[in-house]
C-alpha atoms as a PDB file:
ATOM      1  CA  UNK A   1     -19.485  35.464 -82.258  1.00  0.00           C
ATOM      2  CA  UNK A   2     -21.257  34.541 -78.842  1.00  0.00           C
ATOM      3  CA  UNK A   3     -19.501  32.171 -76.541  1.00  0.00           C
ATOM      4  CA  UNK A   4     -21.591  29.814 -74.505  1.00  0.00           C
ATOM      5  CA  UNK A   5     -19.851  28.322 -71.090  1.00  0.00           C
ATOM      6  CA  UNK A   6     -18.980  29.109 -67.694  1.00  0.00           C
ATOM      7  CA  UNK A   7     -15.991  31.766 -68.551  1.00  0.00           C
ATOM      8  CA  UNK A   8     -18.142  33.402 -71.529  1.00  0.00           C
ATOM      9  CA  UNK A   9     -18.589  36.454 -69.237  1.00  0.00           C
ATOM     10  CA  UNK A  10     -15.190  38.401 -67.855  1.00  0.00           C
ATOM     11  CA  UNK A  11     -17.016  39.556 -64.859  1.00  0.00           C
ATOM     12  CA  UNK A  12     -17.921  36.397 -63.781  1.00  0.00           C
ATOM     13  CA  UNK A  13     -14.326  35.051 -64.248  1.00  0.00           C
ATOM     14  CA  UNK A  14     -12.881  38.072 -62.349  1.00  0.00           C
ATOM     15  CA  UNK A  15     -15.772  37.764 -59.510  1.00  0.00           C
ATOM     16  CA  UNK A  16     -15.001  34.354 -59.240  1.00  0.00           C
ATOM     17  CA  UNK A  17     -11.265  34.706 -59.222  1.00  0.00           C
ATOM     18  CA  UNK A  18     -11.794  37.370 -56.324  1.00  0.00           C
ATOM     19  CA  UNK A  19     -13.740  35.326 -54.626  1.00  0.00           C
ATOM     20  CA  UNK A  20     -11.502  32.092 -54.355  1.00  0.00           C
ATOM     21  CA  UNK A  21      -8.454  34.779 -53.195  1.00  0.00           C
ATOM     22  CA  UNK A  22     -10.731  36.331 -50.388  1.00  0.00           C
ATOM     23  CA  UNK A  23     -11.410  32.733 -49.468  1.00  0.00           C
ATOM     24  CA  UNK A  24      -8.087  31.911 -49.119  1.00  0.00           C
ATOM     25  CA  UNK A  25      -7.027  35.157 -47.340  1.00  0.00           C
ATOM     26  CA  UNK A  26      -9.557  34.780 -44.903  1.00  0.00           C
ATOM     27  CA  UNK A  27      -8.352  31.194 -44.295  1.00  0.00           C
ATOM     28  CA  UNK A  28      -4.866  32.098 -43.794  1.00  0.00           C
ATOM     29  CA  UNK A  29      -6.013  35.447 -41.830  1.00  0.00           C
ATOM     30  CA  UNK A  30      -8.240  32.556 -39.352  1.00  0.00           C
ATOM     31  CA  UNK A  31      -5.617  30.259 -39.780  1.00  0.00           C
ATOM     32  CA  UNK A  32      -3.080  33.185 -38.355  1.00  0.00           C
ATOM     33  CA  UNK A  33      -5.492  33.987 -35.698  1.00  0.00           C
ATOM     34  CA  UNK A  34      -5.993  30.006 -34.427  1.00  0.00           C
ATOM     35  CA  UNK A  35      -2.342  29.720 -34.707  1.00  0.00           C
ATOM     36  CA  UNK A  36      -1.707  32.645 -32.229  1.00  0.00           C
ATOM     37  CA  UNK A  37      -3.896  31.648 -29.824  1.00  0.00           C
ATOM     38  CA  UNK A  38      -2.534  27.835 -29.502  1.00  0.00           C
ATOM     39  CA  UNK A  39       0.722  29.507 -29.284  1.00  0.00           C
ATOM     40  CA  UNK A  40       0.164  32.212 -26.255  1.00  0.00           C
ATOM     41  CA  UNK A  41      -1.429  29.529 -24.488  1.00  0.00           C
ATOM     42  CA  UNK A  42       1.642  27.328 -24.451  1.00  0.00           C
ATOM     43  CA  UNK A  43       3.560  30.797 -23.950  1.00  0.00           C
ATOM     44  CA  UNK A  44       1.711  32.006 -21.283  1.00  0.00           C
ATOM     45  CA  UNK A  45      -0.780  31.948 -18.487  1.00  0.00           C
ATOM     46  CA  UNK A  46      -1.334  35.554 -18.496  1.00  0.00           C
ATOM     47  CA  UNK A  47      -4.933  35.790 -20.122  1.00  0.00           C
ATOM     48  CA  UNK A  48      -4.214  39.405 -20.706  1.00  0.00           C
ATOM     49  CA  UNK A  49      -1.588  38.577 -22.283  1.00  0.00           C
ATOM     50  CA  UNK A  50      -2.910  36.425 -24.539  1.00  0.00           C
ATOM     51  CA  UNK A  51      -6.253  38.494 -25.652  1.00  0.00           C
ATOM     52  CA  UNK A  52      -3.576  41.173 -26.522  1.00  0.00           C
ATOM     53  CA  UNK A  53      -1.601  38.750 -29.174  1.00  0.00           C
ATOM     54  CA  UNK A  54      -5.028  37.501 -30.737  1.00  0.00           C
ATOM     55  CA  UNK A  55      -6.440  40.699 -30.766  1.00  0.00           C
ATOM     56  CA  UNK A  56      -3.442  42.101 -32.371  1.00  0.00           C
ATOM     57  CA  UNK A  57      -3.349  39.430 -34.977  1.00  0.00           C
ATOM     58  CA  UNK A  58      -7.262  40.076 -35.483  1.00  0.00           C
ATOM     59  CA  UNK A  59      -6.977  43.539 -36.105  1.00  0.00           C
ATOM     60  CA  UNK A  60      -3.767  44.074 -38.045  1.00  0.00           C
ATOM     61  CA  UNK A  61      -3.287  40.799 -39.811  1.00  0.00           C
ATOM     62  CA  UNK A  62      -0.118  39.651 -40.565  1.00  0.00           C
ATOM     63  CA  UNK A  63       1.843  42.884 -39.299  1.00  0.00           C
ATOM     64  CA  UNK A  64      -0.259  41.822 -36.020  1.00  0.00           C
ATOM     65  CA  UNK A  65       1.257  38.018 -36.285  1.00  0.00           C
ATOM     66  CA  UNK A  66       4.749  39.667 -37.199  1.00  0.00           C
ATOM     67  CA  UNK A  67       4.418  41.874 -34.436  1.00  0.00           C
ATOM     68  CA  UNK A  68       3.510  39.218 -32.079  1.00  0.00           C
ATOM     69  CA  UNK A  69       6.528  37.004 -33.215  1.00  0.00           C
ATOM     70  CA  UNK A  70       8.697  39.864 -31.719  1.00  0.00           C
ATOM     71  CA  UNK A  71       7.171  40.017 -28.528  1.00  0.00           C
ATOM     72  CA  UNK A  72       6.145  36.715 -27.337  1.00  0.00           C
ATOM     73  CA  UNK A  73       8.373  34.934 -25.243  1.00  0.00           C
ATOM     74  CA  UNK A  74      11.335  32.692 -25.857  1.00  0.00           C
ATOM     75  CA  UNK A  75      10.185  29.770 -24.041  1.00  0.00           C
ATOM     76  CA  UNK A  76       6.928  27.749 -23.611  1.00  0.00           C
ATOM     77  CA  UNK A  77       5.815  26.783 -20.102  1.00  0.00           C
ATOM     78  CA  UNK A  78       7.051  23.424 -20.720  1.00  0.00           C
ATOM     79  CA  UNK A  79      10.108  24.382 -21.997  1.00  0.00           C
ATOM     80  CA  UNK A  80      10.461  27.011 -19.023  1.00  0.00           C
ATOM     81  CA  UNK A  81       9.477  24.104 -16.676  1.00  0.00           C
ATOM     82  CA  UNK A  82      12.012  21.128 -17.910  1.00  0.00           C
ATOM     83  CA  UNK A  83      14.762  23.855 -17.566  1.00  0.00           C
ATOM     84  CA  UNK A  84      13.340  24.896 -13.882  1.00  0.00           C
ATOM     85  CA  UNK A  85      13.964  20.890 -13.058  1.00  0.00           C
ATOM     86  CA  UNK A  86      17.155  20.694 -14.717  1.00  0.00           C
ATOM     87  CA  UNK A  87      18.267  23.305 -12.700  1.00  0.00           C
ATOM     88  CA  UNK A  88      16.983  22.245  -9.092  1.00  0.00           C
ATOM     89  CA  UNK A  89      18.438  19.227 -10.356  1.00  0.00           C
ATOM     90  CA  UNK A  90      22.069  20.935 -10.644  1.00  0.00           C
ATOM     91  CA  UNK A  91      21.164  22.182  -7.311  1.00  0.00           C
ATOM     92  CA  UNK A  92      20.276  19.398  -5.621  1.00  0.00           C
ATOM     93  CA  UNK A  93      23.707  17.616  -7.169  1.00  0.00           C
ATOM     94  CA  UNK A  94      25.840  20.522  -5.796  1.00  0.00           C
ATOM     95  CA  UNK A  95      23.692  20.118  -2.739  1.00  0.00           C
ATOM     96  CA  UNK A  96      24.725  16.873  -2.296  1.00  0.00           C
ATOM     97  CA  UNK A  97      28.421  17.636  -2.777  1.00  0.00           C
ATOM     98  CA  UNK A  98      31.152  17.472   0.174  1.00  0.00           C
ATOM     99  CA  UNK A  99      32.441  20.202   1.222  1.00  0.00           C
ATOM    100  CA  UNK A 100      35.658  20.584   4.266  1.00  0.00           C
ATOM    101  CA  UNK A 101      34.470  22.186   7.090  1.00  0.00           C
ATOM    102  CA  UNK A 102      37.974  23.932   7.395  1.00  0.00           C
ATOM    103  CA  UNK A 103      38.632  25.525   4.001  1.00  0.00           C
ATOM    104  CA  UNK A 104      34.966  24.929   2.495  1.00  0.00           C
ATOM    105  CA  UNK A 105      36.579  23.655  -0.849  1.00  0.00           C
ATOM    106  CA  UNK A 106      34.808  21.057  -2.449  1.00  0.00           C
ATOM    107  CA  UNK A 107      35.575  17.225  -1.342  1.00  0.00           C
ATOM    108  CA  UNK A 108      34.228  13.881  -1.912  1.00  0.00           C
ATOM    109  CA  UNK A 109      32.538  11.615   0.150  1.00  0.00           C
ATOM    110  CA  UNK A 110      34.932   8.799   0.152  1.00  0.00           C
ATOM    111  CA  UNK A 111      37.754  11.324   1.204  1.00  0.00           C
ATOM    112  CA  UNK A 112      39.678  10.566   4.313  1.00  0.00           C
ATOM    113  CA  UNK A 113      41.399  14.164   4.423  1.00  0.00           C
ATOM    114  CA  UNK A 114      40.727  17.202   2.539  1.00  0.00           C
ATOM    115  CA  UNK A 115      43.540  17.326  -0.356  1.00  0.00           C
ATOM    116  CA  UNK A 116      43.534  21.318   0.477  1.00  0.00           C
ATOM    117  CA  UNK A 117      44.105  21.289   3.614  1.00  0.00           C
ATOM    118  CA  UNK A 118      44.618  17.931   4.921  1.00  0.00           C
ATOM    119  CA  UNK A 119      42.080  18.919   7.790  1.00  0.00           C
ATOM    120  CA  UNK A 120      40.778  14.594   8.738  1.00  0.00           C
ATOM    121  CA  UNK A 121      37.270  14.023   7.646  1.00  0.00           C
ATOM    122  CA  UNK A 122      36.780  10.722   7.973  1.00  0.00           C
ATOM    123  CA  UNK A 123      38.415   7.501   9.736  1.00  0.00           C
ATOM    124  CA  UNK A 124      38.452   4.116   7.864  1.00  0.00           C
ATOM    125  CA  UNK A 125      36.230   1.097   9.446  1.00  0.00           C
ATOM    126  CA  UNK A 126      38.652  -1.131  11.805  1.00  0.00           C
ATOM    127  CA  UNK A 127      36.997  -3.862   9.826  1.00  0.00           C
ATOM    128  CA  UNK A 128      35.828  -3.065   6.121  1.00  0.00           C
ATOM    129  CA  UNK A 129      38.032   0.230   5.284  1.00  0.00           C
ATOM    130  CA  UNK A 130      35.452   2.023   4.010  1.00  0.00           C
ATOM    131  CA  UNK A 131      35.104   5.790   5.218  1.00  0.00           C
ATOM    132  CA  UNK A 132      33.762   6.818   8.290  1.00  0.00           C
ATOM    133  CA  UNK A 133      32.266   9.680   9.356  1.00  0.00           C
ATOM    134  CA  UNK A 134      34.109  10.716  12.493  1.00  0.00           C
ATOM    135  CA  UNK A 135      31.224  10.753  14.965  1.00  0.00           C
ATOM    136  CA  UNK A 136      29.916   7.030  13.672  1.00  0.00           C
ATOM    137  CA  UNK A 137      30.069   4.224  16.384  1.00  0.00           C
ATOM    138  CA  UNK A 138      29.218   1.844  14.550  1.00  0.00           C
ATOM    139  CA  UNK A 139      30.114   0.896  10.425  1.00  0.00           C
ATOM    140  CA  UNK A 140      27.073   1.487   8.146  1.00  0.00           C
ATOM    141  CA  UNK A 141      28.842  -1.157   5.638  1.00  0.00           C
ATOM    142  CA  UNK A 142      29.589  -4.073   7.484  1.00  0.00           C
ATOM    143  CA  UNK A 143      28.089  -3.316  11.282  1.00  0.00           C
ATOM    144  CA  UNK A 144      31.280  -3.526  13.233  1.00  0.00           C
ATOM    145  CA  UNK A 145      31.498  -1.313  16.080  1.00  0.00           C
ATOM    146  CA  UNK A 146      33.989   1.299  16.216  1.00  0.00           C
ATOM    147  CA  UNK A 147      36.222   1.631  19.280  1.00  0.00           C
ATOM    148  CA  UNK A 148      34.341   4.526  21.559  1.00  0.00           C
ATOM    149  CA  UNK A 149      36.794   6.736  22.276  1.00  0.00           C
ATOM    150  CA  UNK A 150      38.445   7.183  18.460  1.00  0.00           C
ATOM    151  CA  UNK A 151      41.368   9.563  18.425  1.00  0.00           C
ATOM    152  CA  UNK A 152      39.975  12.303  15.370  1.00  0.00           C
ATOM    153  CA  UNK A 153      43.132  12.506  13.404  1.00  0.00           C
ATOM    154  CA  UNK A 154      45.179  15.388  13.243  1.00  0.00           C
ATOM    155  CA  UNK A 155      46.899  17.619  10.864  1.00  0.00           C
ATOM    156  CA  UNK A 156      50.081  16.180  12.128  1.00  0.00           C
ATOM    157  CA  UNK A 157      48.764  11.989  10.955  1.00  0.00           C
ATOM    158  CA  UNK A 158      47.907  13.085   7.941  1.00  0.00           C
ATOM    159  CA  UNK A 159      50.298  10.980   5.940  1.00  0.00           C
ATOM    160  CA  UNK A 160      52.736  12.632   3.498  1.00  0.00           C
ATOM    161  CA  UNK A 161      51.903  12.005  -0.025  1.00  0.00           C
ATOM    162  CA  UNK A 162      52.815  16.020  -1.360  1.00  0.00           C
ATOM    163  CA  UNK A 163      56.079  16.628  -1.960  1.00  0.00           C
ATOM    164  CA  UNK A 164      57.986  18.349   0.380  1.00  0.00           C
ATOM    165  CA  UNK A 165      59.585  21.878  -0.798  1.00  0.00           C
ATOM    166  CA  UNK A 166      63.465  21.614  -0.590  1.00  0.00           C
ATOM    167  CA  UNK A 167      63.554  25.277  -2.269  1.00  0.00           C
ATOM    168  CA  UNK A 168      65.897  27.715  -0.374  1.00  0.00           C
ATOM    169  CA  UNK A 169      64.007  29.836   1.756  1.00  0.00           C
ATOM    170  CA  UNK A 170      65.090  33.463   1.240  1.00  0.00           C
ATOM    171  CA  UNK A 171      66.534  35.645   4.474  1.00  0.00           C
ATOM    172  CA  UNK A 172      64.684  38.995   4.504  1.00  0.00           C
ATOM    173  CA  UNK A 173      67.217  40.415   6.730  1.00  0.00           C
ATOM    174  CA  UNK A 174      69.638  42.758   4.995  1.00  0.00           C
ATOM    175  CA  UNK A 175      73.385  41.883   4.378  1.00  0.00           C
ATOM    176  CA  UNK A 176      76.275  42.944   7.159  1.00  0.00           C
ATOM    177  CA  UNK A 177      77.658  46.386   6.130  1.00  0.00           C
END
């Protein structure tokens, strides 16, 4: 019995079959190689760099794109550069941040006295009560001029808002024999 068609012969059914599965190997193989490229560009600047990875994915395929997966790094340059501003932005917050000029522990700018060490750092306005630096003659708020010769506070004016330690103090001095 002779078939007639286009699958009548096995050898053009297997050709053909090999062909379409080349076809699509080479595909994915070109599709591997564009893939790399886009990818150690956004990865890198390094044009070294980036040769190797789509040289290595040229040559050995998808152990190359495996390979390449392991060694490329963590972070594209955008992704590298938002976290570079989010951290100059932390920076530039804890740059902004009071600090006392006696025990250097973090205050903020609407403090009158450091809570640590109740060093003054700032007088209220005569007019407005807002915070003062202690060198200001004149209110940035309201525009009233501060008297010239301002006493700085002290320790000592500092008023008392901690409690005050009523504990027994213990004598270090050793009993009469």
């Amino acid at each position: 019995m002779l078939e007639v068609g286009p699958f009548s012969d096995w050898n053009a059914v297997i050709r053909l079959v090999a062909a379409l599965a080349g076809s699509y190997l080479a595909i994915l193989w070109l599709s591997a190689v564009v893939w790399t490229y886009r990818d150690v560009k956004d990865r890198s600047n390094d044009t070294l760099s980036q040769v190797i990875a789509v040289l290595l994915v040229i040559v050995f395929n998808v152990p190359g794109l495996i390979i390449y997966l392991i060694l490329r790094p963590h972070q594209t340059l955008a992704e590298a550069y938002e976290r570079n501003l989010e951290m100059e932005a932390m920076l530039h917050e804890m740059g902004e941040q009071s600090f006392c000029p006696t025990c250097r522990r973090r205050v903020q700018a609407d403090f009158l006295y450091c809570p640590h060490c109740s060093v003054a750092l700032r007088t209220p306005c005569s007019d407005c009560g807002k915070p003062l630096v202690l060198s200001w003659s004149v209110c940035p708020y309201c525009g009233t001029r501060q008297p010239a010769a301002r006493p700085q506070p002290s320790v000592a004016a500092v008023p008392e808002t901690a409690p005050v330690d009523t504990a027994p103090k213990l004598s270090v001095t050793p009993p009469p024999s």
